[in-house]
Protein backbone atom coordinates (compact mmCIF):
# COMPACT_ATOMS: atom_id res chain seq x y z
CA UNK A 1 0.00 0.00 0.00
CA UNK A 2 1.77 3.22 -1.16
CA UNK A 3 1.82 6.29 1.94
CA UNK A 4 -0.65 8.50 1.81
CA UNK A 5 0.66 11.75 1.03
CA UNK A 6 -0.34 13.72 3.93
CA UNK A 7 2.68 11.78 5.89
CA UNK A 8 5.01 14.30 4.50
CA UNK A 9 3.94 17.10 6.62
CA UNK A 10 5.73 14.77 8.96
CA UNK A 11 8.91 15.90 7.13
CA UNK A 12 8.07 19.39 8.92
CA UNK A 13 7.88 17.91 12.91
CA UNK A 14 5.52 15.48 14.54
CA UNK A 15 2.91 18.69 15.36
CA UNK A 16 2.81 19.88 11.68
CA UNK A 17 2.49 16.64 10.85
CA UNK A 18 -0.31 15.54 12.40
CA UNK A 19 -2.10 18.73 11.82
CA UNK A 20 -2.00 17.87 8.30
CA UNK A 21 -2.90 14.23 8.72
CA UNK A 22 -5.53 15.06 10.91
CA UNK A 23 -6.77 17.75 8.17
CA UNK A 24 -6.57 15.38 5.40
CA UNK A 25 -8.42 13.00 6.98
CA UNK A 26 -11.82 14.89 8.24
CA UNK A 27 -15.15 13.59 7.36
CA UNK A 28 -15.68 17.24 6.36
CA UNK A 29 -13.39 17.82 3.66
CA UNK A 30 -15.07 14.85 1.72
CA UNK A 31 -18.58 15.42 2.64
CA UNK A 32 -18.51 19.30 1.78
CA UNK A 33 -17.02 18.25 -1.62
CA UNK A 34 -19.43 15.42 -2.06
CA UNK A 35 -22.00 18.12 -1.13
CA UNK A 36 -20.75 20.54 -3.77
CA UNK A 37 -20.66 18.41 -6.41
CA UNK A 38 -24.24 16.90 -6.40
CA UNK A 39 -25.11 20.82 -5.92
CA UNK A 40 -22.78 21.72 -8.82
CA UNK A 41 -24.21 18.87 -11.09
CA UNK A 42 -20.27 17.73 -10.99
CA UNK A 43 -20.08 14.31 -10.72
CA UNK A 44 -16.42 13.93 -11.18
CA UNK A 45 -16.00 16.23 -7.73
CA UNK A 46 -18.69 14.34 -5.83
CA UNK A 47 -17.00 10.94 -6.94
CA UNK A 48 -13.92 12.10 -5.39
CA UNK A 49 -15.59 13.31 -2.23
CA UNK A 50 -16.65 9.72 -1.27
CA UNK A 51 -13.85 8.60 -2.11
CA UNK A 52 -12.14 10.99 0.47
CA UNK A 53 -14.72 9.52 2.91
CA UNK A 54 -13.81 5.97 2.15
CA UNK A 55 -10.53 6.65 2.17
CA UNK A 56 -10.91 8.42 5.68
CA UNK A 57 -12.30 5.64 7.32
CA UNK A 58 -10.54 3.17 5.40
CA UNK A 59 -7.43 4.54 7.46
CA UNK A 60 -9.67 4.81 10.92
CA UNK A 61 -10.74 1.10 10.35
CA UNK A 62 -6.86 0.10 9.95
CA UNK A 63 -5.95 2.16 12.94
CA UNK A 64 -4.35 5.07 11.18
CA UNK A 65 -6.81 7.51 11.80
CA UNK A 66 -5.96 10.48 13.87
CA UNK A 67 -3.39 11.28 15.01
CA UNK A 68 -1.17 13.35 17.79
CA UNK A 69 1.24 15.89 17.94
CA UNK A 70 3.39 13.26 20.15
CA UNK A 71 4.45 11.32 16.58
CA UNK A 72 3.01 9.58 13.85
CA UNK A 73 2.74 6.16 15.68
CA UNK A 74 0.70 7.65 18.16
CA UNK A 75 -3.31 7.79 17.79
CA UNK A 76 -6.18 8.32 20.26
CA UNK A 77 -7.04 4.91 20.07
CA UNK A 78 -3.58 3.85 21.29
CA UNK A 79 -0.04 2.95 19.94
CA UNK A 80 0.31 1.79 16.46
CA UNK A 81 2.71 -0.35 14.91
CA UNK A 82 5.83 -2.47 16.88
CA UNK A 83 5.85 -1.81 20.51
């Protein structure tokens, strides 16, 4: 499975990092452009805001939702990875 590309805000410290994994990865961002496009008549834009859902909690269902500023292994559900 290739990385999702918000890890490399982890390239800027473990807070920026999460900040822009967290970002990536709200509900929100997929459901307002799932919104728009129906509204829009854009089907192309509302296609790609489920898949930002499923993709969202595709990555909560694995573990790798949220995360915190502590590091990237770090989630509120616990520890991920080797312990």
């Amino acid at each position: 499975m290739p990385p999702d590309l918000s890890f490399f805000g982890y390239l800027s410290g473990p807070k920026v990092g999460a900040f822009v994994c967290n970002l990536v990865h709200l509900y929100a961002v997929g459901e307002l452009m799932l919104c728009v496009g129906h509204a829009l008549a854009q089907p192309v834009l509302a296609a790609l805001g489920a898949l930002w859902i499923a993709h969202s909690g595709f990555d909560r269902m694995l573990g790798y939702g949220l995360k915190s500023p502590k590091g990237f292994g770090d989630t509120p559900l616990g520890c991920i990875g080797k312990t």
